[in-house]
N, C-alpha and C. Protein backbone atom coordinates (compact mmCIF):
# COMPACT_ATOMS: atom_id res chain seq x y z
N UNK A 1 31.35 35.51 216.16
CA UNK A 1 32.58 36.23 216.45
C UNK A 1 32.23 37.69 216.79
N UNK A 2 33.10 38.41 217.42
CA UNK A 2 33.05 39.82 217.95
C UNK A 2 33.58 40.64 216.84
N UNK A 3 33.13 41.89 217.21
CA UNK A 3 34.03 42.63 215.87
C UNK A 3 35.67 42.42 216.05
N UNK A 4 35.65 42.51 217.41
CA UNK A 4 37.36 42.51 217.62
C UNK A 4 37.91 41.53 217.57
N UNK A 5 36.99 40.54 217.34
CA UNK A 5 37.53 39.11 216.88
C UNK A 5 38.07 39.31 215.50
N UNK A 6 36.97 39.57 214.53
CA UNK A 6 37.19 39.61 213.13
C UNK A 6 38.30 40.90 212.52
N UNK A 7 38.33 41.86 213.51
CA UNK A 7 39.44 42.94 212.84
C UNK A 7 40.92 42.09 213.13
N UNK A 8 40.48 41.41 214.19
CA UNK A 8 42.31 40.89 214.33
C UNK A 8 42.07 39.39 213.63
N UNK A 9 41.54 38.71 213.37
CA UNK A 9 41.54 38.17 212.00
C UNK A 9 41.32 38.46 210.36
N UNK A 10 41.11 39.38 210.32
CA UNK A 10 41.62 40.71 209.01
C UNK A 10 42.98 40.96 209.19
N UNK A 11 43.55 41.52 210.02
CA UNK A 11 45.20 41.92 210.49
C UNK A 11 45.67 40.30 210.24
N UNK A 12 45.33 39.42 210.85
CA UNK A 12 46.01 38.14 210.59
C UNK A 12 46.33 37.73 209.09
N UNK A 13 44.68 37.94 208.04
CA UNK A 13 44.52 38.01 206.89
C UNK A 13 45.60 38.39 205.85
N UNK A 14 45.82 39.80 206.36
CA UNK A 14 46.68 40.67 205.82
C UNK A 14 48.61 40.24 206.24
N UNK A 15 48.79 39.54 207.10
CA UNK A 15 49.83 39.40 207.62
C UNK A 15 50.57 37.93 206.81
N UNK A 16 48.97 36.88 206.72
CA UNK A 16 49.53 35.84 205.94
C UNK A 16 49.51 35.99 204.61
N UNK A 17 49.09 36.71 203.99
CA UNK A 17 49.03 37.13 202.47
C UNK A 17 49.70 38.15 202.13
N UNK A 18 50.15 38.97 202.72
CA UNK A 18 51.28 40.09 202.38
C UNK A 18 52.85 39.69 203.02
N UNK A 19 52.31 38.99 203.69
CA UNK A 19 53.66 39.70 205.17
C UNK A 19 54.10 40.92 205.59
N UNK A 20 52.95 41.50 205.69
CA UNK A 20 53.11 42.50 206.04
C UNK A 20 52.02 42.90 207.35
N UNK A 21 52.65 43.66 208.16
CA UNK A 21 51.25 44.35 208.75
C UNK A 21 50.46 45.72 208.47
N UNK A 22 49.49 45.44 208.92
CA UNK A 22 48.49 46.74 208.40
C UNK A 22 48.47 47.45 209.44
N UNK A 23 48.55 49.12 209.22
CA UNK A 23 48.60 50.13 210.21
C UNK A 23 47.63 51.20 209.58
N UNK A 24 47.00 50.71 208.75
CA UNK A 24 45.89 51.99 207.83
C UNK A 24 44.46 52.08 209.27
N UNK A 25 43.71 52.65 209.17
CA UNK A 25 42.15 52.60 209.73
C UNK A 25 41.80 51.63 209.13
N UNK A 26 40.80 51.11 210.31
CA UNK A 26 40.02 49.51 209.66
C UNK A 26 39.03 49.76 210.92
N UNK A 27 37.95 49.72 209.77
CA UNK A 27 36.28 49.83 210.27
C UNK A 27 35.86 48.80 209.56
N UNK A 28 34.82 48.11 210.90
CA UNK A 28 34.06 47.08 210.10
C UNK A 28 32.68 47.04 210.90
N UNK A 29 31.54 46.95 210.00
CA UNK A 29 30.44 46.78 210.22
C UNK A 29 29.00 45.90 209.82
N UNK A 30 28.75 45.57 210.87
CA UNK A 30 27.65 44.29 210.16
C UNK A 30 26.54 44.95 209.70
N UNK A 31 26.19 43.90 208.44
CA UNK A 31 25.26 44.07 207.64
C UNK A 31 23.59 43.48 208.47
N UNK A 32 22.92 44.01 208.34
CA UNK A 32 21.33 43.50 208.20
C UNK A 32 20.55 42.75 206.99
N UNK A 33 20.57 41.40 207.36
CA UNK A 33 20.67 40.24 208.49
C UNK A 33 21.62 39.92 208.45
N UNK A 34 22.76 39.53 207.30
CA UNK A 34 23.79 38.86 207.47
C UNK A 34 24.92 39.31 206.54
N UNK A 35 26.31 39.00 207.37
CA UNK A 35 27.02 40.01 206.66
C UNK A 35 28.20 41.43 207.33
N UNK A 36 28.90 41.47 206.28
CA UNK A 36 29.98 42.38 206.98
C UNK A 36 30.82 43.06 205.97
N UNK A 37 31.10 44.56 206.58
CA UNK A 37 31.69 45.39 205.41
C UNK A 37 32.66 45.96 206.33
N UNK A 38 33.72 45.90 205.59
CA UNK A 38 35.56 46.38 205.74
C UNK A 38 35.53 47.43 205.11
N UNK A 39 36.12 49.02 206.13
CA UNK A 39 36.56 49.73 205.48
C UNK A 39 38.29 50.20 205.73
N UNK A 40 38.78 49.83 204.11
CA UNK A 40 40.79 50.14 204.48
C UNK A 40 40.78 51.73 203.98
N UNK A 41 41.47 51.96 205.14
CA UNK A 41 42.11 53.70 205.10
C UNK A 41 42.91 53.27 204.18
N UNK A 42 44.07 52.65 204.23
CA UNK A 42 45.12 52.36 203.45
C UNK A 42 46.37 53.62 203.00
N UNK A 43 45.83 54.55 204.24
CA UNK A 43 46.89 56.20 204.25
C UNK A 43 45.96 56.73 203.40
N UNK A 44 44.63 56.54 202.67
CA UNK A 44 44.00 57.61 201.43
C UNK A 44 42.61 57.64 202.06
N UNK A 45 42.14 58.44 202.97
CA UNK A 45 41.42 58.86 204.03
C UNK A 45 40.07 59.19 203.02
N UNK A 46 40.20 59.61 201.88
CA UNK A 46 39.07 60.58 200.91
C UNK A 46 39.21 59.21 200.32
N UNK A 47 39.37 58.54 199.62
CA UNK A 47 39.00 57.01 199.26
C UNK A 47 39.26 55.54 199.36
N UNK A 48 38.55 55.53 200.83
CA UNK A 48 38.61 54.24 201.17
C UNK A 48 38.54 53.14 200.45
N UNK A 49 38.47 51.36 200.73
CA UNK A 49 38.35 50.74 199.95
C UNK A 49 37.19 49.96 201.07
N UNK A 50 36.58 49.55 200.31
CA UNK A 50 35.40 48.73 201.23
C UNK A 50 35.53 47.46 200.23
N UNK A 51 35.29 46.47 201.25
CA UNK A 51 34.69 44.77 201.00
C UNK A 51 33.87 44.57 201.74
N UNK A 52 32.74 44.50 200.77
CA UNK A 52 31.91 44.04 201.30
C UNK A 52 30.84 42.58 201.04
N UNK A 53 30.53 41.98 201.73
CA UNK A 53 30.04 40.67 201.43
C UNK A 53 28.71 40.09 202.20
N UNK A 54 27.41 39.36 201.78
CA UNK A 54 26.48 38.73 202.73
C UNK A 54 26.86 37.24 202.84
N UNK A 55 27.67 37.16 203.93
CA UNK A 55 28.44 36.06 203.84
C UNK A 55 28.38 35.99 205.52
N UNK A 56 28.30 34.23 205.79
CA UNK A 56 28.58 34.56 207.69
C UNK A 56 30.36 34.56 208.15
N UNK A 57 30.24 34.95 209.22
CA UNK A 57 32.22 35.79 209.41
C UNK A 57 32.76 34.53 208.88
N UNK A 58 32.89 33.29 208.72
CA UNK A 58 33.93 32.75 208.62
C UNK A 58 33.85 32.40 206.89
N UNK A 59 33.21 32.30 206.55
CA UNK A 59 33.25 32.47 204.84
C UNK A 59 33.67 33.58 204.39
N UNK A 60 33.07 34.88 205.24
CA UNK A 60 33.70 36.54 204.67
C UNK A 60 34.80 36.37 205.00
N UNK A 61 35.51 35.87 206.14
CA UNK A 61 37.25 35.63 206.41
C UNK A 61 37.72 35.01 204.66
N UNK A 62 37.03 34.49 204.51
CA UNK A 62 37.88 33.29 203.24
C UNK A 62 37.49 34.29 202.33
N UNK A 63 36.49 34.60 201.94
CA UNK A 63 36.40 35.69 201.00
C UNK A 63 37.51 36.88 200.93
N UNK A 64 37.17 37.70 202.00
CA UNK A 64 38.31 38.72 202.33
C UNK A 64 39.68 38.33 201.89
N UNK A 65 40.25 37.09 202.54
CA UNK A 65 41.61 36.54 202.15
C UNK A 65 41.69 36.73 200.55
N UNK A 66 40.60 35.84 199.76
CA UNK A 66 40.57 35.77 198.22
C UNK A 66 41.06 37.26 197.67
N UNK A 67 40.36 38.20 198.35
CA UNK A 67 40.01 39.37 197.48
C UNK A 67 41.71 40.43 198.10
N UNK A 68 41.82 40.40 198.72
CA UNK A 68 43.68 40.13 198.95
C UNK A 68 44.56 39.66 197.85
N UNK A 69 44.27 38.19 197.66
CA UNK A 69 45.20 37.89 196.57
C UNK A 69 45.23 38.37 195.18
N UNK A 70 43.58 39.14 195.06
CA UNK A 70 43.18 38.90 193.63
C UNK A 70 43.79 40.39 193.47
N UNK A 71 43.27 41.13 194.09
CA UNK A 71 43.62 42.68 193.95
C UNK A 71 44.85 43.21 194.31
N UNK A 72 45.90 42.78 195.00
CA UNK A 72 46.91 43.00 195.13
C UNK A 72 47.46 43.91 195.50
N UNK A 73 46.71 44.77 196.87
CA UNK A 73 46.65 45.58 197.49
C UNK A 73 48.19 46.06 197.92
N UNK A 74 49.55 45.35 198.20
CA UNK A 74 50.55 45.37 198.78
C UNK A 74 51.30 46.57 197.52
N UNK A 75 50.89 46.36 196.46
CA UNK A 75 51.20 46.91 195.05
C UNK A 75 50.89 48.65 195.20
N UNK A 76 50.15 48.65 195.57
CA UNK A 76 49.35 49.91 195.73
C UNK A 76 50.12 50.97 196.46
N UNK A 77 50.12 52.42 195.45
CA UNK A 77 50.63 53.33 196.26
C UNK A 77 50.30 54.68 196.24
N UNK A 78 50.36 55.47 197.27
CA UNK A 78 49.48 56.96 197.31
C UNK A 78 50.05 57.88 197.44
N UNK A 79 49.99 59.08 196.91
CA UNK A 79 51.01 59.83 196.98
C UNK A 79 50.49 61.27 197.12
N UNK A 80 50.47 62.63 197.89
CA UNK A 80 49.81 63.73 198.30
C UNK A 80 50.85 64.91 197.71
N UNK A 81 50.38 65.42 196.69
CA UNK A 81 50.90 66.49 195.78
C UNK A 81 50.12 67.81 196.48
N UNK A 82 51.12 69.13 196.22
CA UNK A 82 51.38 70.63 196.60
C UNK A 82 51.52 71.20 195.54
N UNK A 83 50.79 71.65 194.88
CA UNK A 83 51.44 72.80 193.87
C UNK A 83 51.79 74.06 194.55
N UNK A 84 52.87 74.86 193.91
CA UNK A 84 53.66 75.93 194.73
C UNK A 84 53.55 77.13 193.46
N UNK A 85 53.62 77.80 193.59
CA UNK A 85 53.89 78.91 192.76
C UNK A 85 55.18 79.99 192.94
N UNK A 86 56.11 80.47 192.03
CA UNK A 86 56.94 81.09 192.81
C UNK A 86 56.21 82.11 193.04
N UNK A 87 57.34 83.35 193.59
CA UNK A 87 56.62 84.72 194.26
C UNK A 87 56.88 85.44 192.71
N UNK A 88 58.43 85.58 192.18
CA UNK A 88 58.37 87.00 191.12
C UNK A 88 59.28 85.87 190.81
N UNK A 89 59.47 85.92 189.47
CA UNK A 89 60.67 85.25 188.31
C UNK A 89 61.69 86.04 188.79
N UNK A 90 63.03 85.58 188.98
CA UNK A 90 64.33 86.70 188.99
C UNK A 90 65.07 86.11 187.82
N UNK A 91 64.83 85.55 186.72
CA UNK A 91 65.45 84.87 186.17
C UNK A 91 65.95 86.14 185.16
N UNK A 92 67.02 86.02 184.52
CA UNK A 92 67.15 87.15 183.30
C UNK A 92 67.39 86.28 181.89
N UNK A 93 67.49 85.21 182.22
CA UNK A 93 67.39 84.20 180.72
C UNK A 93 66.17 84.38 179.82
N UNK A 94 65.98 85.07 178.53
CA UNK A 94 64.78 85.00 177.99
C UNK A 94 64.01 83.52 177.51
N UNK A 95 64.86 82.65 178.17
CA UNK A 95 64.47 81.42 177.92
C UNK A 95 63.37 80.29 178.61
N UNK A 96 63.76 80.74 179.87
CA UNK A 96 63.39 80.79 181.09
C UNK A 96 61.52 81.20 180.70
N UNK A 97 60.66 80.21 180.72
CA UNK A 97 59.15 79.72 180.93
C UNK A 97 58.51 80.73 181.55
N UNK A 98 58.67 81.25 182.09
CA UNK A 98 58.48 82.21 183.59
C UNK A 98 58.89 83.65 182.72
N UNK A 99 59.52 84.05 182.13
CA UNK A 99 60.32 85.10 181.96
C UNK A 99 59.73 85.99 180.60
N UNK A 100 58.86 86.97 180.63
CA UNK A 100 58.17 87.89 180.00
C UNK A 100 58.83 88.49 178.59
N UNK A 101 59.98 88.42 178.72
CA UNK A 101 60.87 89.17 177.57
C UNK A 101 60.98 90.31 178.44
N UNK A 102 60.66 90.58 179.87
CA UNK A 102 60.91 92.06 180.50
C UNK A 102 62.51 92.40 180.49
């Protein structure tokens, strides 16, 4: 199989085991001698998820599928936090976290 064979049988993967489709980055690359490694963006760019297996494509297909069901990837969720700081407290409540007793 071609790579572009096997990424759109990964997308297929993902489509019959979630119902869903996948829109994350998906890199895949063969192993030396045998073998193939998946990498899911999954929207979290700084930690991918890789599967990887020495398996020939159509057993790593069945594998891949397995490791889908087992891990339960659809579950999974990411979320990108900002901490803010205000500029000056205007608060006059001495209660108020922020607020010096000034």
């Amino acid at each position: 199989m071609t790579i572009a064979e096997i990424e759109q049988a990964i997308r297929d993967c993902i489509m019959d085991v979630y119902n869903k489709q996948y829109v994350g980055s998906l890199e895949i690359k063969r192993l030396n001698p045998v073998g193939l490694q998946v990498r899911l963006g999954m929207n979290n760019y700084d930690k991918p998820i890789y599967i990887t297996a020495e398996l020939e494509d159509k057993a790593f297909l069945k594998f891949f599928k397995e490791e889908l069901r087992t891990r339960h990837f659809n579950t999974s969720w990411w979320f990108s936090g900002y901490k803010t700081y205000p500029d000056e407290c205007t608060h006059v409540d001495p209660r108020c976290g922020c607020h010096d007793g000034k």
